[in-house]
N, C-alpha and C. Protein backbone atom coordinates (compact mmCIF):
# COMPACT_ATOMS: atom_id res chain seq x y z
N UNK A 1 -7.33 1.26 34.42
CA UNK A 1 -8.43 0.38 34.70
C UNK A 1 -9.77 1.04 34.40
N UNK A 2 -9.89 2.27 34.35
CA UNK A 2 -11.54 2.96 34.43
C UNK A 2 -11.40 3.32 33.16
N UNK A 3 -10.73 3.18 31.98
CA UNK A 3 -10.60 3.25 30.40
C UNK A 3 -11.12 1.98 30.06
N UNK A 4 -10.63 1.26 30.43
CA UNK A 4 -10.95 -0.48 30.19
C UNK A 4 -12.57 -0.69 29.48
N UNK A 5 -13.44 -0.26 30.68
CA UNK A 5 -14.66 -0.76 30.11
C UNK A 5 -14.89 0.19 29.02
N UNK A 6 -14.61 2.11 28.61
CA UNK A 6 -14.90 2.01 27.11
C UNK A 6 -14.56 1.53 26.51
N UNK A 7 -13.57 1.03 26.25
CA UNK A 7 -12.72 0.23 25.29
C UNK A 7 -13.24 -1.19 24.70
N UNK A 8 -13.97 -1.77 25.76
CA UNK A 8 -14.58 -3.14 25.47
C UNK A 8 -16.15 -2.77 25.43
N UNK A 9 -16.64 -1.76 25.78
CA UNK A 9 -17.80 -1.33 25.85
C UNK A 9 -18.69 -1.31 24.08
N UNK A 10 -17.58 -0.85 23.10
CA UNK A 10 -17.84 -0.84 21.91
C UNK A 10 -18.56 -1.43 21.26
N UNK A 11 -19.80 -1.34 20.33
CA UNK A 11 -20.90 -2.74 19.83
C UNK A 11 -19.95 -2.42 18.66
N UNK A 12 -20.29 -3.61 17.82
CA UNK A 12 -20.03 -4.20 16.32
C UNK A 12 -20.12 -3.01 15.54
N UNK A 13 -18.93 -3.03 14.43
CA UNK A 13 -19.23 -1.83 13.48
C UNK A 13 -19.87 -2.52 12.00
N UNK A 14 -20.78 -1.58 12.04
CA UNK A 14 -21.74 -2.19 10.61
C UNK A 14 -21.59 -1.50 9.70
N UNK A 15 -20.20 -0.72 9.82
CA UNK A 15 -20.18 -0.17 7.85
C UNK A 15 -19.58 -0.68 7.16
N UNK A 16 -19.81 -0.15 5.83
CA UNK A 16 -19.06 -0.67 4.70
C UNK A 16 -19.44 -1.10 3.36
N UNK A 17 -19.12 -1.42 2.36
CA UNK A 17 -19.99 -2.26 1.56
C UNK A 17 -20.07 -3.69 1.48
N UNK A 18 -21.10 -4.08 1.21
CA UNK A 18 -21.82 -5.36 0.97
C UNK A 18 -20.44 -6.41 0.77
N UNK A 19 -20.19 -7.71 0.53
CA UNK A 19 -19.51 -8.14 -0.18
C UNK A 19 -20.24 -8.87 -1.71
N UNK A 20 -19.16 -8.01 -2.55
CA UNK A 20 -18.90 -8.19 -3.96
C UNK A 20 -19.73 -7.01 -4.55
N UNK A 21 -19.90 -6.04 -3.54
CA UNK A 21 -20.05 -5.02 -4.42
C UNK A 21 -18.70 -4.07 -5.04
N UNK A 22 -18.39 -2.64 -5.89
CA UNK A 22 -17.22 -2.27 -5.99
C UNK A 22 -17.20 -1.17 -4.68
N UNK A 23 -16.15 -1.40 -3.74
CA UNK A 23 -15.72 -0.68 -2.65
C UNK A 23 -15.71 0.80 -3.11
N UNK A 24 -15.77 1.79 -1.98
CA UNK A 24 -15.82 3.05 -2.69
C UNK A 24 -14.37 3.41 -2.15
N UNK A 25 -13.32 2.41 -1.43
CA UNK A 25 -12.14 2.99 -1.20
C UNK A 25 -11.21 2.31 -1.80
N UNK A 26 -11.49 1.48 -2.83
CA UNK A 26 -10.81 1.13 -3.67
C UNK A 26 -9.56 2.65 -4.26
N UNK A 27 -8.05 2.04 -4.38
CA UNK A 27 -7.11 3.02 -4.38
C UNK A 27 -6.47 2.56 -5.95
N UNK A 28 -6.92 3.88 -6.97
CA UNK A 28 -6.09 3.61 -8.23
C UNK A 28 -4.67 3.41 -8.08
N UNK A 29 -3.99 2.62 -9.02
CA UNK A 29 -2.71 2.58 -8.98
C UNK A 29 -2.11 3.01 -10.72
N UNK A 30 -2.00 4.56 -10.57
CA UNK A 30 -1.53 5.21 -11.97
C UNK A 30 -0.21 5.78 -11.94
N UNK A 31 -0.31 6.80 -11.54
CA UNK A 31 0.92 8.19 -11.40
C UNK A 31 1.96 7.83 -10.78
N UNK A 32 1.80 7.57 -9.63
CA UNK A 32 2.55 7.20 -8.46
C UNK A 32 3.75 6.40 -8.54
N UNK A 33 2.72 5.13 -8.51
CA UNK A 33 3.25 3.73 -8.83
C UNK A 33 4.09 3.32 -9.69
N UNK A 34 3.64 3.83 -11.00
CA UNK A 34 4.68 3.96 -12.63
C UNK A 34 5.43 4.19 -11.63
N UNK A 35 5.60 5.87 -11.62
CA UNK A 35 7.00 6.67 -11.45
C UNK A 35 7.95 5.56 -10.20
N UNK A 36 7.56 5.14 -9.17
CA UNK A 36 8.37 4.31 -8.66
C UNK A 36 9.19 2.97 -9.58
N UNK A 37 8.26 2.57 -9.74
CA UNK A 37 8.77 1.16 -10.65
C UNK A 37 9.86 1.57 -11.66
N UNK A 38 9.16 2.67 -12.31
CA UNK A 38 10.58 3.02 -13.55
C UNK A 38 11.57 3.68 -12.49
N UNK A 39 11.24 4.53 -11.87
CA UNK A 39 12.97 4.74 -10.85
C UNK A 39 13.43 3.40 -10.13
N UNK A 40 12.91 2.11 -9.97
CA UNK A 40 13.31 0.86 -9.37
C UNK A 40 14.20 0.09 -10.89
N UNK A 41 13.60 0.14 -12.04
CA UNK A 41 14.03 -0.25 -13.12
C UNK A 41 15.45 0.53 -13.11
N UNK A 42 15.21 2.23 -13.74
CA UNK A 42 16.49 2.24 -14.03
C UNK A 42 17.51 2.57 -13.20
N UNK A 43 17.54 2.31 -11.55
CA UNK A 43 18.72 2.43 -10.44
C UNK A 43 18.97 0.39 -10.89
N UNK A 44 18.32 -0.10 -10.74
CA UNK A 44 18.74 -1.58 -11.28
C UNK A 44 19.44 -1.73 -12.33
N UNK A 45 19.25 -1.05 -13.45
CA UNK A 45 20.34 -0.96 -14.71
C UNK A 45 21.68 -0.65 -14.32
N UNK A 46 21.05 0.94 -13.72
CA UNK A 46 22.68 1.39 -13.32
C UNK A 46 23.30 0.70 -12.06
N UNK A 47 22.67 -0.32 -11.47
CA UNK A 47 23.67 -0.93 -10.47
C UNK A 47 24.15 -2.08 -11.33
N UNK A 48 23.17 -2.78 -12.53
CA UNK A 48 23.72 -4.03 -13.37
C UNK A 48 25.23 -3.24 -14.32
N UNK A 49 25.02 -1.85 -14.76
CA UNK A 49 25.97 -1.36 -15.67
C UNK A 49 27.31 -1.15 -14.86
N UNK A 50 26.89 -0.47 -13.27
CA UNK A 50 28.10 -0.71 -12.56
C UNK A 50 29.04 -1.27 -12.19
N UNK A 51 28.81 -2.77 -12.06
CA UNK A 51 28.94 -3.87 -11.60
C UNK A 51 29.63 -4.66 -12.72
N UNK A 52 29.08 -4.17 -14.36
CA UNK A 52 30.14 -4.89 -15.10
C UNK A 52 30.93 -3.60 -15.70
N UNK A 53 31.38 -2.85 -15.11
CA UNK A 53 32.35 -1.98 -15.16
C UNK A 53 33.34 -2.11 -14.26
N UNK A 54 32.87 -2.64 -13.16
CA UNK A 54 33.80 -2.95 -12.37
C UNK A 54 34.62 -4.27 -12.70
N UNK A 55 33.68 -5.25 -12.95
CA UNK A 55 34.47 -6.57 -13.38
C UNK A 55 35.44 -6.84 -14.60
């Protein structure tokens, strides 16, 4: 109960950027991302190649 009022005590947070300016935490999507997608691609092959090996 005696946490309570900091908690609600808090004023408005005013940072950030504007809207429609470019964000400065904007997160590239290069290195990472590829490398997942192509390991999502080719475990999908090899479960499609599995699958008609089995059949």
């Amino acid at each position: 109960m005696a946490f309570a009022e900091t908690v609600l005590a808090q004023g408005p947070v005013t940072g950030g950027p504007a809207p429609g300016t470019p964000a400065a935490t904007d997160v590239p999507l290069d290195g990472g991302a590829s490398l997942l997608l192509a390991g999502g691609v080719a475990y999908g092959l090899k479960r499609l190649r599995d699958r008609r090996k089995k059949a």
